[in-house]
PDB file of N, CA and C in Angstrom:
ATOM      1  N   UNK A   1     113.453  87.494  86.690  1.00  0.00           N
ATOM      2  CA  UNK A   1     114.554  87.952  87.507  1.00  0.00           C
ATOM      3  C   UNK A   1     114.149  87.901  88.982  1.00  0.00           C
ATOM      4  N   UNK A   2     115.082  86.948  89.917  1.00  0.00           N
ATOM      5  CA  UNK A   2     114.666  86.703  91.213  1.00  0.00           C
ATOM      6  C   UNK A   2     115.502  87.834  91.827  1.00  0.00           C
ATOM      7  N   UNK A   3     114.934  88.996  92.710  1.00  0.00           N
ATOM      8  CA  UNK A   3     115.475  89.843  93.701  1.00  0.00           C
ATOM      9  C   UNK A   3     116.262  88.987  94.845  1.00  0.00           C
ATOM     10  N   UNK A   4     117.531  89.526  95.186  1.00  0.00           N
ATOM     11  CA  UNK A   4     118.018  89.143  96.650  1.00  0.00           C
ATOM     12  C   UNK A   4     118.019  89.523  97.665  1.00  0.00           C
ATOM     13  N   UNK A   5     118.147  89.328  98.819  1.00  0.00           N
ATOM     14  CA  UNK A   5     118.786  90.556 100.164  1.00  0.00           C
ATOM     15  C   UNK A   5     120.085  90.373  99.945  1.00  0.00           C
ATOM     16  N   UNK A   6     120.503  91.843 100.518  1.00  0.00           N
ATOM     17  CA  UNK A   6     122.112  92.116 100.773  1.00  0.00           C
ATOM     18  C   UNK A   6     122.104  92.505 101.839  1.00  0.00           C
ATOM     19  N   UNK A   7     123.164  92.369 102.742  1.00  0.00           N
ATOM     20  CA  UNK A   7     123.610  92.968 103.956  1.00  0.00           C
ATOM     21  C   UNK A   7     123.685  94.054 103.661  1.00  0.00           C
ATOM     22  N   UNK A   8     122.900  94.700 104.841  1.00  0.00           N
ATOM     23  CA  UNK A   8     123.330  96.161 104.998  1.00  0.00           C
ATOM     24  C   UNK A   8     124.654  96.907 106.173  1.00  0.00           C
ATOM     25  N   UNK A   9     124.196  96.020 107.079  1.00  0.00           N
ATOM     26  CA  UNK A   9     125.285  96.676 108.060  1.00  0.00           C
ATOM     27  C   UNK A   9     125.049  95.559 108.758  1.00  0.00           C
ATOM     28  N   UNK A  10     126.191  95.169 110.150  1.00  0.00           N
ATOM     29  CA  UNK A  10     125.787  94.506 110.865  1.00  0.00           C
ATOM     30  C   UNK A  10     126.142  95.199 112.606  1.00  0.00           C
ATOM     31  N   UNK A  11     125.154  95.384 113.105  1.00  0.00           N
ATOM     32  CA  UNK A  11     125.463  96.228 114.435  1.00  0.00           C
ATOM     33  C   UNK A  11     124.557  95.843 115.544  1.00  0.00           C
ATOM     34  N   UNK A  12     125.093  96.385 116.953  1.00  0.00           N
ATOM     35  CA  UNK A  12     124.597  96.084 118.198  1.00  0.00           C
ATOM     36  C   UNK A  12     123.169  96.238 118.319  1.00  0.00           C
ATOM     37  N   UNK A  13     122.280  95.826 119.223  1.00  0.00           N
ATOM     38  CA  UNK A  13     120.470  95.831 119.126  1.00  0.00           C
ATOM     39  C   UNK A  13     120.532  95.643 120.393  1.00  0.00           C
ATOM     40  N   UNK A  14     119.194  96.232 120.973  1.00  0.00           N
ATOM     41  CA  UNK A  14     118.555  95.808 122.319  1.00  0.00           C
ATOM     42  C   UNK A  14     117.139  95.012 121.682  1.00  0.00           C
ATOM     43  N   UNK A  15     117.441  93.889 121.811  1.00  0.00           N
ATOM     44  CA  UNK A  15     115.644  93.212 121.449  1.00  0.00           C
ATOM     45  C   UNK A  15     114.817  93.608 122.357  1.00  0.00           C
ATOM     46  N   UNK A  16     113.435  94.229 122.318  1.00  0.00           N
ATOM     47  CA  UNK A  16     112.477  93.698 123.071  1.00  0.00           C
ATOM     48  C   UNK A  16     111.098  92.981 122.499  1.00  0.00           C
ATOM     49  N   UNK A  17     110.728  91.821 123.237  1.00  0.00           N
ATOM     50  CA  UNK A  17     109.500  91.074 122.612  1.00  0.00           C
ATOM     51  C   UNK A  17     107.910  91.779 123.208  1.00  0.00           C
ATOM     52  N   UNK A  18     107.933  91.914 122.160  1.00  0.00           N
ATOM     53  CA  UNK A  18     105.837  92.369 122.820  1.00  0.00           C
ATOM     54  C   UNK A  18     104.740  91.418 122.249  1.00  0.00           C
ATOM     55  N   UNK A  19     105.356  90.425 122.203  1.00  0.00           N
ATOM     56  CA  UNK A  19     103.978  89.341 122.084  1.00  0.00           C
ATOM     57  C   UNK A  19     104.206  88.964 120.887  1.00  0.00           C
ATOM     58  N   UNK A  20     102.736  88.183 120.680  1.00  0.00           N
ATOM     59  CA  UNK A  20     102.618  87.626 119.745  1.00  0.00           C
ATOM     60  C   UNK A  20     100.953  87.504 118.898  1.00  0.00           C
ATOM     61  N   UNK A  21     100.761  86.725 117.680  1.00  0.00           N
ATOM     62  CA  UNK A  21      99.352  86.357 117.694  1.00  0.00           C
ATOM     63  C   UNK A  21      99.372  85.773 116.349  1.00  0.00           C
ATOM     64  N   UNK A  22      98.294  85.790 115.762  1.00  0.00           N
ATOM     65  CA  UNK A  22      97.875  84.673 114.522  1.00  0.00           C
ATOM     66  C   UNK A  22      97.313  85.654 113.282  1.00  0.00           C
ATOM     67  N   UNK A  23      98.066  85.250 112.731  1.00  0.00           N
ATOM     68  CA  UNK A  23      96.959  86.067 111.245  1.00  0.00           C
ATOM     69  C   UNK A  23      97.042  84.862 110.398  1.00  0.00           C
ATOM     70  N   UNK A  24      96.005  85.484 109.321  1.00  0.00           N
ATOM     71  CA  UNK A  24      95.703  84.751 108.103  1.00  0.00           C
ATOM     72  C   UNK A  24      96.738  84.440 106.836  1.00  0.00           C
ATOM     73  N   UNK A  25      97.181  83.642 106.718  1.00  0.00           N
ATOM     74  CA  UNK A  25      98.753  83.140 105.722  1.00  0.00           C
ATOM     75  C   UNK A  25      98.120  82.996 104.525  1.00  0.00           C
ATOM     76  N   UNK A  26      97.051  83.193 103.668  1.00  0.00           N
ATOM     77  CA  UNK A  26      96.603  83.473 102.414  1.00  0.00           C
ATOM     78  C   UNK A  26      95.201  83.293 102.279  1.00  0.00           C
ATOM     79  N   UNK A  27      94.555  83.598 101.049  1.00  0.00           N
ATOM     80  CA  UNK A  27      93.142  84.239 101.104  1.00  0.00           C
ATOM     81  C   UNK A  27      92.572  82.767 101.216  1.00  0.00           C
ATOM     82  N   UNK A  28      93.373  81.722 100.374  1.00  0.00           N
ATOM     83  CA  UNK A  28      92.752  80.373 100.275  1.00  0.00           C
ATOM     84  C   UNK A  28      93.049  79.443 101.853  1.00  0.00           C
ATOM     85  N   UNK A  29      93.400  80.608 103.019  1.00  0.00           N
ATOM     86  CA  UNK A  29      92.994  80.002 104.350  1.00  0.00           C
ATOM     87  C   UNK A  29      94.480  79.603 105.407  1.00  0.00           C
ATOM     88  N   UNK A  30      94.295  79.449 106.195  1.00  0.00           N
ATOM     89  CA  UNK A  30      95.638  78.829 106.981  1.00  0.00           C
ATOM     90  C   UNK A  30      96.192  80.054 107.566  1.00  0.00           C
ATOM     91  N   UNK A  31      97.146  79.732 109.181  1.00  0.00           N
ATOM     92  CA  UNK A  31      97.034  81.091 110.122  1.00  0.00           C
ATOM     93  C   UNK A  31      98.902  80.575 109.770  1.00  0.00           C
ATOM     94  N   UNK A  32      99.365  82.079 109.998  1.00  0.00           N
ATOM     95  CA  UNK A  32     100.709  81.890 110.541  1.00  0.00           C
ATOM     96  C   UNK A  32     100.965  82.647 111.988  1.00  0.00           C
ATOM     97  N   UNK A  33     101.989  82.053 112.951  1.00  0.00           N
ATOM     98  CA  UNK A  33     102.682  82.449 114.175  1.00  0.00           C
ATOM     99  C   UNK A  33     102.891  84.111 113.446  1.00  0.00           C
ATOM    100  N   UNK A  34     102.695  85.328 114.069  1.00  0.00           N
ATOM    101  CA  UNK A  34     103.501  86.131 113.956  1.00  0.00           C
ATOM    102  C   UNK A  34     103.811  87.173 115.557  1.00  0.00           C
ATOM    103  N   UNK A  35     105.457  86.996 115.742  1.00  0.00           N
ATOM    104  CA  UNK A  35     105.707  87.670 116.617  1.00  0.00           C
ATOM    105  C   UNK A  35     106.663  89.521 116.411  1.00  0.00           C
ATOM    106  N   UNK A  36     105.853  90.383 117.739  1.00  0.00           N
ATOM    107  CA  UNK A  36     106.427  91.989 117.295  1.00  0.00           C
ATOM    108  C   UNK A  36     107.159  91.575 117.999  1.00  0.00           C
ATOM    109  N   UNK A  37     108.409  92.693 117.322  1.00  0.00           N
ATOM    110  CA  UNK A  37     109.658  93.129 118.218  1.00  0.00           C
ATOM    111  C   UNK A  37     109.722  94.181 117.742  1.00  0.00           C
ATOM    112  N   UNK A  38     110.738  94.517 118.681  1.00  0.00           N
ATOM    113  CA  UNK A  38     111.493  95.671 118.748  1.00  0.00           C
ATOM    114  C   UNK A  38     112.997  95.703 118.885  1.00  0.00           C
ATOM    115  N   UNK A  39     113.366  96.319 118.007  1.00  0.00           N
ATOM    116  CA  UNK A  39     114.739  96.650 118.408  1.00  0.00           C
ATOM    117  C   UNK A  39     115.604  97.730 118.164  1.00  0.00           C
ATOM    118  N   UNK A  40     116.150  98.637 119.610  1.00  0.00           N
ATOM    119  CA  UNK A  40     116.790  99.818 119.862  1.00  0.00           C
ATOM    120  C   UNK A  40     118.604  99.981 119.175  1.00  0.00           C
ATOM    121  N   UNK A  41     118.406 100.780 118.144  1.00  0.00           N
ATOM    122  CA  UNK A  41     120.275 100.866 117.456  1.00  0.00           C
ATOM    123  C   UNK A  41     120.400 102.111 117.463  1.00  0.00           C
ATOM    124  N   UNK A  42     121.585 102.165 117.322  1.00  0.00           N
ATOM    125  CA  UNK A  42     121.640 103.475 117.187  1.00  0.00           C
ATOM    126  C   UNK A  42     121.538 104.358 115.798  1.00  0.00           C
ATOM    127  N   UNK A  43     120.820 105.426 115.763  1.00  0.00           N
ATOM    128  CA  UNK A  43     120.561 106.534 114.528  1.00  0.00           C
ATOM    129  C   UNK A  43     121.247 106.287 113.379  1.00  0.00           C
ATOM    130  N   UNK A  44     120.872 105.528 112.330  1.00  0.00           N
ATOM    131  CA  UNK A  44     121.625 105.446 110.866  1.00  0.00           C
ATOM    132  C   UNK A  44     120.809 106.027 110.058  1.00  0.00           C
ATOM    133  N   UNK A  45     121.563 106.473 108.728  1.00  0.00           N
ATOM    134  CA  UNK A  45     120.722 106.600 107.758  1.00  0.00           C
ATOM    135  C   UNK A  45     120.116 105.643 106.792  1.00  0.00           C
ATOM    136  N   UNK A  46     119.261 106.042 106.161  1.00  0.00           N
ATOM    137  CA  UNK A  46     118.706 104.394 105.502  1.00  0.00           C
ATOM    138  C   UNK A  46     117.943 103.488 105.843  1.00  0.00           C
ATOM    139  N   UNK A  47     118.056 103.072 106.827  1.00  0.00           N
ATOM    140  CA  UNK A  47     116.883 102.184 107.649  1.00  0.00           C
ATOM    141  C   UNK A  47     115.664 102.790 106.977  1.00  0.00           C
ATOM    142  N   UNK A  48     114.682 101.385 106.421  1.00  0.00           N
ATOM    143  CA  UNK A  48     113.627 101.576 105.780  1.00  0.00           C
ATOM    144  C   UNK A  48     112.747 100.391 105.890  1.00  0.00           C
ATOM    145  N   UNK A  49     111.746 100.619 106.228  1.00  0.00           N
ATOM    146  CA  UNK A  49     110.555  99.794 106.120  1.00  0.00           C
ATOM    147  C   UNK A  49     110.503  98.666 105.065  1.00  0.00           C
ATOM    148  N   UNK A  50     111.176  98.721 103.978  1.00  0.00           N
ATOM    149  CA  UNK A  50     111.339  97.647 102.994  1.00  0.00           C
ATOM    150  C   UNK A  50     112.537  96.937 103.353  1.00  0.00           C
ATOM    151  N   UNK A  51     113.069  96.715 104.337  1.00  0.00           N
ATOM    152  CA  UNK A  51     114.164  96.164 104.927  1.00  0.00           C
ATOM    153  C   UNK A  51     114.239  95.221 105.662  1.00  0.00           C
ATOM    154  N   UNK A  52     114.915  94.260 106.569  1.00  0.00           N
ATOM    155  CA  UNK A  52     114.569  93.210 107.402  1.00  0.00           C
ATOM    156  C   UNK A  52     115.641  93.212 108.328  1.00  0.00           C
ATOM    157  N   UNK A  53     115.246  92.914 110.239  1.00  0.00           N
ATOM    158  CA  UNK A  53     116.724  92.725 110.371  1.00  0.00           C
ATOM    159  C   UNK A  53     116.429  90.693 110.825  1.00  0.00           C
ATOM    160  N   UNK A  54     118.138  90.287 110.603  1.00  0.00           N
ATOM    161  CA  UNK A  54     118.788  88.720 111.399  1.00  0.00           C
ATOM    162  C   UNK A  54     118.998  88.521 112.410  1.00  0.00           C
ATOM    163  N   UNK A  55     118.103  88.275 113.084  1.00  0.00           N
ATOM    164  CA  UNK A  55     118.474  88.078 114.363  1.00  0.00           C
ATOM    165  C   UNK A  55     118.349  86.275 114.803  1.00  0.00           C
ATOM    166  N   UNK A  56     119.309  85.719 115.642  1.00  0.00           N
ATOM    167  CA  UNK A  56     120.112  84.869 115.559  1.00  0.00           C
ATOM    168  C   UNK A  56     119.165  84.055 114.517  1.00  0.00           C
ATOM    169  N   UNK A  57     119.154  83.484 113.115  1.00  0.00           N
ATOM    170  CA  UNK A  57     118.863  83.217 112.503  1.00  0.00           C
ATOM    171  C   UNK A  57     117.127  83.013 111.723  1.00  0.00           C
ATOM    172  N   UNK A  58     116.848  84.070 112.330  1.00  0.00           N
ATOM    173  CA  UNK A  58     115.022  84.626 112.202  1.00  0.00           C
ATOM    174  C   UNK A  58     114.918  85.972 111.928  1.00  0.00           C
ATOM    175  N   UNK A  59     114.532  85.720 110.544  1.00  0.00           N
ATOM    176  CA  UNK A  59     114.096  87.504 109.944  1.00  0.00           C
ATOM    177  C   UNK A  59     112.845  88.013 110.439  1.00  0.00           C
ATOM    178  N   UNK A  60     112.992  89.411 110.414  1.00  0.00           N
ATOM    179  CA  UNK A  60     112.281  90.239 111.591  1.00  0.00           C
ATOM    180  C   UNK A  60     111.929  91.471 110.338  1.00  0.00           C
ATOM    181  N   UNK A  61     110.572  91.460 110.051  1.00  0.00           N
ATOM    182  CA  UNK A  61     110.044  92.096 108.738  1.00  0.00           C
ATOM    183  C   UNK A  61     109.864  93.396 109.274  1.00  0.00           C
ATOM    184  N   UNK A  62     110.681  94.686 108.542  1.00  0.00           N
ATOM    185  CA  UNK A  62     111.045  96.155 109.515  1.00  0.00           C
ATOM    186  C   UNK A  62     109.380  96.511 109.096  1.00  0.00           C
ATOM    187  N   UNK A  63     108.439  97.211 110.191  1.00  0.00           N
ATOM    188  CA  UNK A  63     107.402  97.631 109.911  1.00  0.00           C
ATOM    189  C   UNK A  63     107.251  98.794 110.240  1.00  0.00           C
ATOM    190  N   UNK A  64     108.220  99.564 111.111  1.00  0.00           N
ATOM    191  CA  UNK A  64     108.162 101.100 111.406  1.00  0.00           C
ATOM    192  C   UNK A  64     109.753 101.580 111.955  1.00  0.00           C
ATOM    193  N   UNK A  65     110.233 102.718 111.176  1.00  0.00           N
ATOM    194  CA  UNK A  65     111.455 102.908 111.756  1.00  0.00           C
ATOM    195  C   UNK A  65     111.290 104.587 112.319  1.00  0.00           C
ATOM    196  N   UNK A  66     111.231 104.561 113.539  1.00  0.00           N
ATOM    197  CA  UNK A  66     111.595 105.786 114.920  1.00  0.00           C
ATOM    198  C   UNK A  66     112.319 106.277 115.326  1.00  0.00           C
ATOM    199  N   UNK A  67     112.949 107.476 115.180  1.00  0.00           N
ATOM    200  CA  UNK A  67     114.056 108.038 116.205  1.00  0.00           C
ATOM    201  C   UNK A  67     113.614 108.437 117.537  1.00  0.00           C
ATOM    202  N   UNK A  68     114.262 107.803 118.291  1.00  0.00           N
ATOM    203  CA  UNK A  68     113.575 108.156 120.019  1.00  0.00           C
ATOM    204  C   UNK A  68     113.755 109.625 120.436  1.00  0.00           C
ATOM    205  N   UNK A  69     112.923 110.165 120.423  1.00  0.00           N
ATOM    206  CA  UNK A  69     112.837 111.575 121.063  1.00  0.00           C
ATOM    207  C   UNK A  69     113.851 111.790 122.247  1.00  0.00           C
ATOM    208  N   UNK A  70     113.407 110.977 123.246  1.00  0.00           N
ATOM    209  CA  UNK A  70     113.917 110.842 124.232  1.00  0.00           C
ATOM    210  C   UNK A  70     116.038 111.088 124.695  1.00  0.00           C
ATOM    211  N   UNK A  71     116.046 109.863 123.827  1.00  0.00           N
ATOM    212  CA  UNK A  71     117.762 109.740 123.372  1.00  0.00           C
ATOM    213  C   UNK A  71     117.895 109.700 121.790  1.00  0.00           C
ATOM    214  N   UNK A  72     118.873 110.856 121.814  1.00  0.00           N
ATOM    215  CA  UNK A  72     119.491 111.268 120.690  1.00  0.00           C
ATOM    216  C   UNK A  72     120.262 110.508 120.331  1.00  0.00           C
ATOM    217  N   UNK A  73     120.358 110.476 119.021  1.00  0.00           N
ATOM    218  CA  UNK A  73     121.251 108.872 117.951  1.00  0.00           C
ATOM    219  C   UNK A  73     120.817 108.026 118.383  1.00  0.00           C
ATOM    220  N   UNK A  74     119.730 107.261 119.086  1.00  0.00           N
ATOM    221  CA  UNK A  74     118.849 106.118 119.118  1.00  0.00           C
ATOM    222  C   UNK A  74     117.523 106.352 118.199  1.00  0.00           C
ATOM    223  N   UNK A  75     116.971 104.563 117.850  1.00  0.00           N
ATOM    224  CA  UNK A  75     116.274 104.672 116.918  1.00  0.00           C
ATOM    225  C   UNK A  75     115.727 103.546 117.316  1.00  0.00           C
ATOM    226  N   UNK A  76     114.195 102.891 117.088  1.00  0.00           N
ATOM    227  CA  UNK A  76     113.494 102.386 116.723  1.00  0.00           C
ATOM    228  C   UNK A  76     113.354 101.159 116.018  1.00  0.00           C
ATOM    229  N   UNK A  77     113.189 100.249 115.741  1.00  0.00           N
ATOM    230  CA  UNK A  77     112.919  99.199 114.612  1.00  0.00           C
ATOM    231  C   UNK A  77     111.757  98.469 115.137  1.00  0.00           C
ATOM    232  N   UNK A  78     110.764  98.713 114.585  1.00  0.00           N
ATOM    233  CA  UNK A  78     109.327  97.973 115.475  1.00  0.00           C
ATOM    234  C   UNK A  78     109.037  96.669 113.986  1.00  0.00           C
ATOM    235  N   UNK A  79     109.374  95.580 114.673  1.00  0.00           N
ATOM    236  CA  UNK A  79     109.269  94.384 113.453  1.00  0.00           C
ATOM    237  C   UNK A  79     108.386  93.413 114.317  1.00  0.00           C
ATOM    238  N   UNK A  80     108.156  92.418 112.864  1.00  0.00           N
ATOM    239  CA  UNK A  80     107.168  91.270 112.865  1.00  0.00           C
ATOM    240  C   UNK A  80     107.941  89.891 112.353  1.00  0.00           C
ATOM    241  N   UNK A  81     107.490  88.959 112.878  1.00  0.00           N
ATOM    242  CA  UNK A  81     108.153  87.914 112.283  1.00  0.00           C
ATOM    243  C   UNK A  81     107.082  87.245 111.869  1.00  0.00           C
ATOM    244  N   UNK A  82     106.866  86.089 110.596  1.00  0.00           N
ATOM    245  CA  UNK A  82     106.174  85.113 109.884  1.00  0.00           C
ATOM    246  C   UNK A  82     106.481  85.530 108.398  1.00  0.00           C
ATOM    247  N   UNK A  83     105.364  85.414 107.427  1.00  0.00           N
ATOM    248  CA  UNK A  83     105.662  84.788 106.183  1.00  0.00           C
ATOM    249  C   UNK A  83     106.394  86.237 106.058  1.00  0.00           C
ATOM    250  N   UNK A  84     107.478  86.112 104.911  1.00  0.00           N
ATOM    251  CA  UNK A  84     108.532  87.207 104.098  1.00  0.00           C
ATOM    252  C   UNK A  84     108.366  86.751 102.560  1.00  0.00           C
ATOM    253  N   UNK A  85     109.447  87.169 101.985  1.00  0.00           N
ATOM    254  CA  UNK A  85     109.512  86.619 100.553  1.00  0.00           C
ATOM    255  C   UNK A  85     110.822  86.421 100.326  1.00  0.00           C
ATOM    256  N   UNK A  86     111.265  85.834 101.506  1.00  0.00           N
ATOM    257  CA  UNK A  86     112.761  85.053 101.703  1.00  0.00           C
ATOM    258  C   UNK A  86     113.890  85.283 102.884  1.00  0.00           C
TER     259      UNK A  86
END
């Protein structure tokens, strides 16, 4: 049984890019591109680390989800891009 993604929601983002760098793409060797982002939405429920967001056609693997102290009903999405499992 092959798992799918489903849409979860589709809503407004502030991207920001913080670089980039190289990791290891499997034990038997070879690097992949991987770039962090970030991106600021506003406060939902649900957002989870086993999740991904689309951004203009490049998945962005969710690796930490934050509510900003700062501003209330804003939130966090600190992602990675390279290998996924689709």
């Amino acid at each position: 049984m092959k798992t799918t993604w489903a849409e979860h929601l589709s809503c407004w983002a502030q991207r920001r890019d913080h670089g980039g760098a190289e990791r290891a793409a499997t034990a038997a060797g070879g690097v992949v591109a991987v770039a962090r982002v970030e991106f600021v939405v506003r406060l939902r429920d649900g957002i989870t680390e086993k999740m991904r967001v689309l951004h203009k056609a490049r998945y962005h693997n969710i690796q930490h989800v934050k509510p900003l102290a700062d501003y209330p009903g804003w939130m966090v999405l600190t992602t990675d891009t390279g290998v996924n499992d689709g």
